[in-house]
Protein backbone atom coordinates (compact mmCIF):
# COMPACT_ATOMS: atom_id res chain seq x y z
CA UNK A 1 16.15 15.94 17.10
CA UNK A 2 12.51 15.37 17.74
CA UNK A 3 11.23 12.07 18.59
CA UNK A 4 7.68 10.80 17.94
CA UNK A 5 6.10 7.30 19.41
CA UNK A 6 4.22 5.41 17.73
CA UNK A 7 0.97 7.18 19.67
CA UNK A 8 2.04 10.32 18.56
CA UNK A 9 2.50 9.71 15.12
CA UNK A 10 -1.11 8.18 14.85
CA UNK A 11 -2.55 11.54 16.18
CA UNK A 12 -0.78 13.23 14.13
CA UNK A 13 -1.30 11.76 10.87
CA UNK A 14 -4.65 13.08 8.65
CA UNK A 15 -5.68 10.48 6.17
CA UNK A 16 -7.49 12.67 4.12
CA UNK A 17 -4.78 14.77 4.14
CA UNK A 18 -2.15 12.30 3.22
CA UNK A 19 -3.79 10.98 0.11
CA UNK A 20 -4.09 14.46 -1.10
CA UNK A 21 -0.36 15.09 -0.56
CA UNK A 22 0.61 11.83 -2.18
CA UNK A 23 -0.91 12.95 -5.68
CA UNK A 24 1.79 15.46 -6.82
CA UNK A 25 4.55 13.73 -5.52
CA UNK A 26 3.53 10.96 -7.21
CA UNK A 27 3.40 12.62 -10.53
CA UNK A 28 6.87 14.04 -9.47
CA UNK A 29 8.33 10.19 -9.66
CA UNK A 30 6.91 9.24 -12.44
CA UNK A 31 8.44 12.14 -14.70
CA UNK A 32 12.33 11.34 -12.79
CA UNK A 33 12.59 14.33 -10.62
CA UNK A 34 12.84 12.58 -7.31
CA UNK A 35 15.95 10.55 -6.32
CA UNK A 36 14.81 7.20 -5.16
CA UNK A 37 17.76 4.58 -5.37
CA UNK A 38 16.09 0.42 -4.95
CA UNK A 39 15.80 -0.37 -1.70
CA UNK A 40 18.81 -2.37 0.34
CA UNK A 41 18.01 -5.43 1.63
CA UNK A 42 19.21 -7.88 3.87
CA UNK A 43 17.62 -11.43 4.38
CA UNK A 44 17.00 -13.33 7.55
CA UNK A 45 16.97 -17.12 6.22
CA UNK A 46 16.04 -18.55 9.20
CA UNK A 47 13.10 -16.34 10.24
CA UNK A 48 11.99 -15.78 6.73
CA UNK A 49 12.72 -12.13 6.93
CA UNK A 50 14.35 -9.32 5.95
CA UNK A 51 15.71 -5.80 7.00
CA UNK A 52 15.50 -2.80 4.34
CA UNK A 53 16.23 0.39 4.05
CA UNK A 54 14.33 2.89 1.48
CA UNK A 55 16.29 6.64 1.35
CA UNK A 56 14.97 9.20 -0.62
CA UNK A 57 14.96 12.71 -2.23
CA UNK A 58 11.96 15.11 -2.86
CA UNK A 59 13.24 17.49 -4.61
CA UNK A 60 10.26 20.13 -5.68
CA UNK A 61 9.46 19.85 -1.46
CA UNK A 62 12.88 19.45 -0.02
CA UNK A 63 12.07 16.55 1.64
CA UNK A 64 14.79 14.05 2.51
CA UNK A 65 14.10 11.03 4.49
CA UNK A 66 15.00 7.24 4.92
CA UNK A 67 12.85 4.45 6.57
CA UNK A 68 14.33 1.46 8.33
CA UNK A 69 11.48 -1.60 7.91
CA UNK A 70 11.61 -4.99 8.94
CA UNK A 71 9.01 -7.74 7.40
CA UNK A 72 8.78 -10.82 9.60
CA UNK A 73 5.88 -12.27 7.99
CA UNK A 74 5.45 -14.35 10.60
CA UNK A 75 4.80 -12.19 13.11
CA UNK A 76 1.30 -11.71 12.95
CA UNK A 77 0.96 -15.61 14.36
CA UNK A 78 2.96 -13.67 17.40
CA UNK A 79 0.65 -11.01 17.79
CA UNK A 80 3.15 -8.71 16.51
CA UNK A 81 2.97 -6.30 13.32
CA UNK A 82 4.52 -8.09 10.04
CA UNK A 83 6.52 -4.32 9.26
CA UNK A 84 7.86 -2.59 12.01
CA UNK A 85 9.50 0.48 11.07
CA UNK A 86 11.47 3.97 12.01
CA UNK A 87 12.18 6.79 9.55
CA UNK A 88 14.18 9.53 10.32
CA UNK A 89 13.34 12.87 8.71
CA UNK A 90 16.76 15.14 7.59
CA UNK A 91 17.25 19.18 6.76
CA UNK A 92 18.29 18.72 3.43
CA UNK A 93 20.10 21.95 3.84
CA UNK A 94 22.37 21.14 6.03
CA UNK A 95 21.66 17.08 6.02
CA UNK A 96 21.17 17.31 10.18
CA UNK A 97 19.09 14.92 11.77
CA UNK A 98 15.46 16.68 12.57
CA UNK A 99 13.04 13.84 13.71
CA UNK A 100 13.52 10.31 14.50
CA UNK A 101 9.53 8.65 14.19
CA UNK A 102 7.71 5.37 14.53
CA UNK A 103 7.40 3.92 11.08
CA UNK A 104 4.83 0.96 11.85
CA UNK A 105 1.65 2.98 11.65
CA UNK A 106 3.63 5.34 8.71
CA UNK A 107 3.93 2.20 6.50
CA UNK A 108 0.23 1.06 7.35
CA UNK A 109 -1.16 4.59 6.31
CA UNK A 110 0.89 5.38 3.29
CA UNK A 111 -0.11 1.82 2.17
CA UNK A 112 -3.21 2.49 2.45
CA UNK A 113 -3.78 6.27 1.48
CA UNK A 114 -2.01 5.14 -1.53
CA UNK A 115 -4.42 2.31 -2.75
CA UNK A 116 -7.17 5.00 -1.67
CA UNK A 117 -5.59 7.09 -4.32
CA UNK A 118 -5.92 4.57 -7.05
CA UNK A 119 -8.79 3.61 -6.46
CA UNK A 120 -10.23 7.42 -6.32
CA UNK A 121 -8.23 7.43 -9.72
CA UNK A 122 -9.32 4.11 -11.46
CA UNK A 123 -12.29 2.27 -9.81
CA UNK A 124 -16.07 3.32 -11.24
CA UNK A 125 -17.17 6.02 -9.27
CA UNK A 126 -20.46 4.03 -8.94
CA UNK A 127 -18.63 1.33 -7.07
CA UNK A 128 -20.30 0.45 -3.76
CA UNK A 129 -19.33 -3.61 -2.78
CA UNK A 130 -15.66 -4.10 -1.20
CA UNK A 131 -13.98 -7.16 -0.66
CA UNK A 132 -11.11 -7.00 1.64
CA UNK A 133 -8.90 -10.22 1.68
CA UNK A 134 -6.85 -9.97 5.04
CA UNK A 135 -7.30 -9.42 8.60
CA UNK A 136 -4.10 -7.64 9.49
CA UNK A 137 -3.13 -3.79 9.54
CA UNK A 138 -3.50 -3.49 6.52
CA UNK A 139 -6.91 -4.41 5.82
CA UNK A 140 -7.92 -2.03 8.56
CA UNK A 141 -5.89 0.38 7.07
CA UNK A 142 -7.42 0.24 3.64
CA UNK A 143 -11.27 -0.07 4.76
CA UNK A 144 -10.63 3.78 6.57
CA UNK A 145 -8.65 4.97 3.58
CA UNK A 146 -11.04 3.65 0.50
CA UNK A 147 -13.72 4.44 2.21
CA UNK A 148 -12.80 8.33 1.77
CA UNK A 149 -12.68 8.04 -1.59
CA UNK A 150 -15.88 5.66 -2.98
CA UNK A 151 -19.37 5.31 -1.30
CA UNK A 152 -19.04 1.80 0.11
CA UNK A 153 -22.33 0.01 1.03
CA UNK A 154 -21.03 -3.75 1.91
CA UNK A 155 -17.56 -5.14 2.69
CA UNK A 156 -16.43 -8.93 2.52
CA UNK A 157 -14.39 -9.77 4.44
CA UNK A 158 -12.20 -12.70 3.66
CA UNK A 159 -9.01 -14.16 5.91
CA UNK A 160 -6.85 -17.38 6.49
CA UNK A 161 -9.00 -17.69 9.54
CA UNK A 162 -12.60 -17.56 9.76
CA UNK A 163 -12.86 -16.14 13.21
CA UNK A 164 -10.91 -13.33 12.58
CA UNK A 165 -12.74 -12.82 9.37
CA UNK A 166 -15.59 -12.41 11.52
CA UNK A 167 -14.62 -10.10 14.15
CA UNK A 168 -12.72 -7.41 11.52
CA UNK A 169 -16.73 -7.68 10.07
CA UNK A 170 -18.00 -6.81 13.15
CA UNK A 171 -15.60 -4.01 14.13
CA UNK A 172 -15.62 -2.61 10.88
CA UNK A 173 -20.21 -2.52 11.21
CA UNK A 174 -19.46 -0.78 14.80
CA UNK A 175 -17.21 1.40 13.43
CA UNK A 176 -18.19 2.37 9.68
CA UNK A 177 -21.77 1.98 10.10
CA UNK A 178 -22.34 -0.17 7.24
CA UNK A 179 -22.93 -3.74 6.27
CA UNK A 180 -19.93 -6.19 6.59
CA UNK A 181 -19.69 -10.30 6.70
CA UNK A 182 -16.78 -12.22 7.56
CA UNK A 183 -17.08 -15.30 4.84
CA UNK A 184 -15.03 -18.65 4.75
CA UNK A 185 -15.24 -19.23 0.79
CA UNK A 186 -12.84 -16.75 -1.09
CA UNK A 187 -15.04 -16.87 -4.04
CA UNK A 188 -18.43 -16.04 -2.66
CA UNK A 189 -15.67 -12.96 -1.48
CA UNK A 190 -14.83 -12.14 -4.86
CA UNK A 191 -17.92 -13.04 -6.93
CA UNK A 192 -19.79 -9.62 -7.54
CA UNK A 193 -17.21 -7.27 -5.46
CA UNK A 194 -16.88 -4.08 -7.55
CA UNK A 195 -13.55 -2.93 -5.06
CA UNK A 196 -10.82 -5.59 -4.32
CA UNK A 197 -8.22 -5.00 -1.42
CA UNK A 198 -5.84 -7.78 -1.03
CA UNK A 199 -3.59 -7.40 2.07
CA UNK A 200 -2.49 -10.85 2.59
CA UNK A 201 1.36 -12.61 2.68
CA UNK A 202 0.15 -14.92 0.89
CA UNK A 203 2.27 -17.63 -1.00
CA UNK A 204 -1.01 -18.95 -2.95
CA UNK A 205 -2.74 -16.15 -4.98
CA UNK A 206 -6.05 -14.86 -3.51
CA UNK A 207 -6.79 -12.74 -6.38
CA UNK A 208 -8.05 -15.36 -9.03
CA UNK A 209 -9.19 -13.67 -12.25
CA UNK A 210 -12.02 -16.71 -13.12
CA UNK A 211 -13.65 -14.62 -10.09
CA UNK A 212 -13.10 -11.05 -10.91
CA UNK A 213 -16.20 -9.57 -12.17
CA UNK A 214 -16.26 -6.74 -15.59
CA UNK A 215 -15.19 -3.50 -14.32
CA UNK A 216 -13.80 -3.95 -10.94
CA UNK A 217 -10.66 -2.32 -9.37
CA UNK A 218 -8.45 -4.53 -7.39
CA UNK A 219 -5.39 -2.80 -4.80
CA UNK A 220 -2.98 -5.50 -4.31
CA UNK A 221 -0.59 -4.63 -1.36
CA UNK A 222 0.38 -8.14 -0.66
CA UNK A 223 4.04 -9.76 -1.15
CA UNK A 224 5.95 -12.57 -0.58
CA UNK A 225 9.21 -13.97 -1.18
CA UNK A 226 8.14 -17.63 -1.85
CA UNK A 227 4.92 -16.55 -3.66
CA UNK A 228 2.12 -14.14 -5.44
CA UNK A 229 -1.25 -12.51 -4.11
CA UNK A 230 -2.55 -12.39 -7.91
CA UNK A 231 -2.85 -15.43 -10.11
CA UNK A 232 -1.86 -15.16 -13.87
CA UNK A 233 -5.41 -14.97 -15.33
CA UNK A 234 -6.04 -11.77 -13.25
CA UNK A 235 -2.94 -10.24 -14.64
CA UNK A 236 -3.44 -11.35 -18.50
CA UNK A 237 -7.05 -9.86 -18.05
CA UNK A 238 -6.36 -6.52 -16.03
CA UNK A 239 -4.98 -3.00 -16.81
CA UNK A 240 -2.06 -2.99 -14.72
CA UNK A 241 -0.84 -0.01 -12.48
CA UNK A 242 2.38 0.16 -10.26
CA UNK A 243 3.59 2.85 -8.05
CA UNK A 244 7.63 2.69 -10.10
CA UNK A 245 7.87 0.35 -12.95
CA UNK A 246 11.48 -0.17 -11.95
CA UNK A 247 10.54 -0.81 -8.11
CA UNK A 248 7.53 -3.11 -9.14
CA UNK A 249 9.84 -5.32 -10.91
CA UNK A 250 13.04 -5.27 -9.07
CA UNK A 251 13.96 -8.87 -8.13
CA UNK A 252 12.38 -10.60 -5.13
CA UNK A 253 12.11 -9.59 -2.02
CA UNK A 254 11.77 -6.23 -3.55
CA UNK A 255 9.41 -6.57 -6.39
CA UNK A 256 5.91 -7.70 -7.11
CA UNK A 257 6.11 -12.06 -7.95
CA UNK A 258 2.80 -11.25 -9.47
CA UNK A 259 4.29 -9.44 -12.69
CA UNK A 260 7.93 -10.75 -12.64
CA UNK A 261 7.63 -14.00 -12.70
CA UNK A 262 4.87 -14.32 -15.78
CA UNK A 263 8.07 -11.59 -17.29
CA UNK A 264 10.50 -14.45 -16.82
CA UNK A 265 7.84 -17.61 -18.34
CA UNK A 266 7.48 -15.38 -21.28
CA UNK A 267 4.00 -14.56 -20.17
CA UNK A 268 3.75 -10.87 -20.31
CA UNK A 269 6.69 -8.23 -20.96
CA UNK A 270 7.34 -5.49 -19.41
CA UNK A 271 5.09 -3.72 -21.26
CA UNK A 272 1.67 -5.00 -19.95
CA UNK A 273 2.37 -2.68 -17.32
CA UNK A 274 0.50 0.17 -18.75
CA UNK A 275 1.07 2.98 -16.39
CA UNK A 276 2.74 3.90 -13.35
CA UNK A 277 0.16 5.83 -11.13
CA UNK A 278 1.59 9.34 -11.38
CA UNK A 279 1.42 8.77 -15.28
CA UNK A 280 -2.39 8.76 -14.93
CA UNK A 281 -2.40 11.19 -12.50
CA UNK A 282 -0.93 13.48 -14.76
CA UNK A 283 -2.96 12.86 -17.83
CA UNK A 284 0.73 11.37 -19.51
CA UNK A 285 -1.52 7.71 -19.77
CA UNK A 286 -5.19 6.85 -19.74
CA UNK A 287 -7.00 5.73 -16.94
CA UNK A 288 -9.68 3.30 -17.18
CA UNK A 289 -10.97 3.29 -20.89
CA UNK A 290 -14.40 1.90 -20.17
CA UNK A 291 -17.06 0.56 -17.00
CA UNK A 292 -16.25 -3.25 -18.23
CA UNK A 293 -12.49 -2.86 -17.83
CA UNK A 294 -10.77 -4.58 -15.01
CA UNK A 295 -8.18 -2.35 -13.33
CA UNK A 296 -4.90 -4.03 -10.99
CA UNK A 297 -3.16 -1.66 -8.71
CA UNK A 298 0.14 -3.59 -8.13
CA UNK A 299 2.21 -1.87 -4.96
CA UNK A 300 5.09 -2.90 -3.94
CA UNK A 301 5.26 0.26 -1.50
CA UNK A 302 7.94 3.15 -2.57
CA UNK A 303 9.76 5.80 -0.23
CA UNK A 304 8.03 8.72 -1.16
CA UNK A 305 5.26 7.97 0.17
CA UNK A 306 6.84 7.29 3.91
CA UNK A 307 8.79 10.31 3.40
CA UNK A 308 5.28 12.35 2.45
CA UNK A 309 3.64 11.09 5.18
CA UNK A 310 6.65 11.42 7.67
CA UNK A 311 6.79 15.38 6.78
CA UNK A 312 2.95 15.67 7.68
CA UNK A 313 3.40 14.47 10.78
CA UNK A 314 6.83 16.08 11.77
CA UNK A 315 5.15 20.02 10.54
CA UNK A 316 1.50 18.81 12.31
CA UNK A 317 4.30 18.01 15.64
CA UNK A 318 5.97 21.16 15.60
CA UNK A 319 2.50 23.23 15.29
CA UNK A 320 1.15 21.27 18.10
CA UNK A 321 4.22 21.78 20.43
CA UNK A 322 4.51 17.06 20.40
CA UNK A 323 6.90 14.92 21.08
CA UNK A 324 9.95 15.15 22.66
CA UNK A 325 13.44 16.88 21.93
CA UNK A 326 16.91 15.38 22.52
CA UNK A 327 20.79 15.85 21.76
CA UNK A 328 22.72 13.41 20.23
């Protein structure tokens, strides 16, 4: 069995390449030929966290994988990573064991390359001004991976604390080469932003629709047990987009707040979900019907995509002779 560090796997790992690959196999879920049970879950009480495990089948690729995450939500006051992860990679010939990998930086770039892919599919390809609400992984993860898919001029940057807010501004100017600003007040954030990544563990929403302007694209990423990252007025007024309708509202921690709790006030049915993303991606549902529309990408994050990314990194591995081979 092959094992990769966390190191390795980073190297390994071509953004570009990995939104690309997601595409099909996204299309593939959507029309029920890839086995994907709901994700098992057990609950920490006491550190507000949980273990899960997310198994699944690709069957036009072969691919047959399972991740192991943890969410301590928490963490990130402990300098740690809020997911930490492993996903082990399987011949699903003979079912052996082929790769054992870090999943932490898997699960931040499948996050990512996946909001990178709806937004390449339902933001106006005119859209320039990104707000990003979140100062973790994630929001580093998504400025790289949107920016590979729209022309972005300015980013906002918007977080729980103001001094981070600023220095993810300033790494991302150093880095990107383009205009950023770490701001304090969430709606001079959203006001105007054409491109809205929300990142955040919110309990509160940070999404509020009074401040969504015509036409703009939001990638929510966010959950949280105890709360929502998108109010109800965003919602009512947005074309909504999930990765699995069944995933997106499977019952908390699993599934999105955001859409299942407005299902159980009588808000919305299941129905104002218009469209998983591999529907649109296949032309079996509309995209975005006009520039004034307001689009949601709701992800609750689905096993394909770790298992997509994980067999990108194990085939880039064995060309490049990397990591390191045991018995067990």
């Amino acid at each position: 069995m092959l094992i990769l560090n966390r190191r390795e796997v980073e190297s390994l790992l071509d953004l570009d390449q990995l939104i690309e690959s997601l595409a099909p196999e996204m299309i593939e879920l959507s029309k029920g030929s890839i086995s994907m049970p709901a994700r098992g879950i057990v609950q920490i009480q006491e550190k507000h966290g949980i273990l899960a495990t997310m198994p699944v089948y690709l069957n036009s690729s072969k691919i047959l994988s399972t991740k192991l995450v943890s969410v301590y939500p928490e963490n990130e006051s402990r300098g740690l990573p809020s997911h930490q992860a492993v996903i082990l990679v399987f011949d699903s010939a003979t079912g052996s064991a082929l790769a054992l990998m870090d999943g932490t930086s898997i699960t931040g770039a499948r996050t990512a390359a996946g909001s990178a892919l709806a937004t390449r599919t339902l933001a106006r390809p005119e859209a320039q001004i990104l707000a990003l609400l979140g100062t973790g992984v994630q929001a580093r993860s998504h400025i790289r991976a949107v920016m590979r898919v729209r022309k972005i001029r300015e980013v906002r940057v918007w977080g729980r604390s103001a001094e981070k807010a600023v220095s993810l501004a300033q790494e991302i100017s150093r880095e990107h080469g383009i205009q950023a600003r770490g701001l304090t007040s969430l709606q001079e954030t959203l006001v105007g932003a054409e491109i809205v990544c929300a990142t955040t563990h919110s309990a509160d929403p940070v999404v509020l629709g009074e401040w969504l302007k015509p036409g703009v694209h939001v990638n929510s990423v966010g959950l949280n047990a105890q709360g929502r990252e998108v109010d109800e007025a965003a919602v009512l007024k947005a074309l909504v987009v999930v990765e699995s309708r069944d995933q997106a509202l499977a019952p908390a921690p699993s599934g999105a707040n955001d859409l299942t709790w407005l299902i159980q006030k009588g808000v919305i049915t299941r129905e104002h979900i218009h469209a998983e993303l591999g529907e649109i991606l296949s032309g079996a549902r509309p995209g975005r019907t006009s520039p004034e529309q307001i689009t949601l990408y709701k992800s609750v994050g689905v096993a394909v995509q770790d298992a997509v990314a994980a067999q990108l990194v194990l085939d880039a591995a064995r060309q490049q002779k990397i990591g390191r081979e045991i018995d067990i």
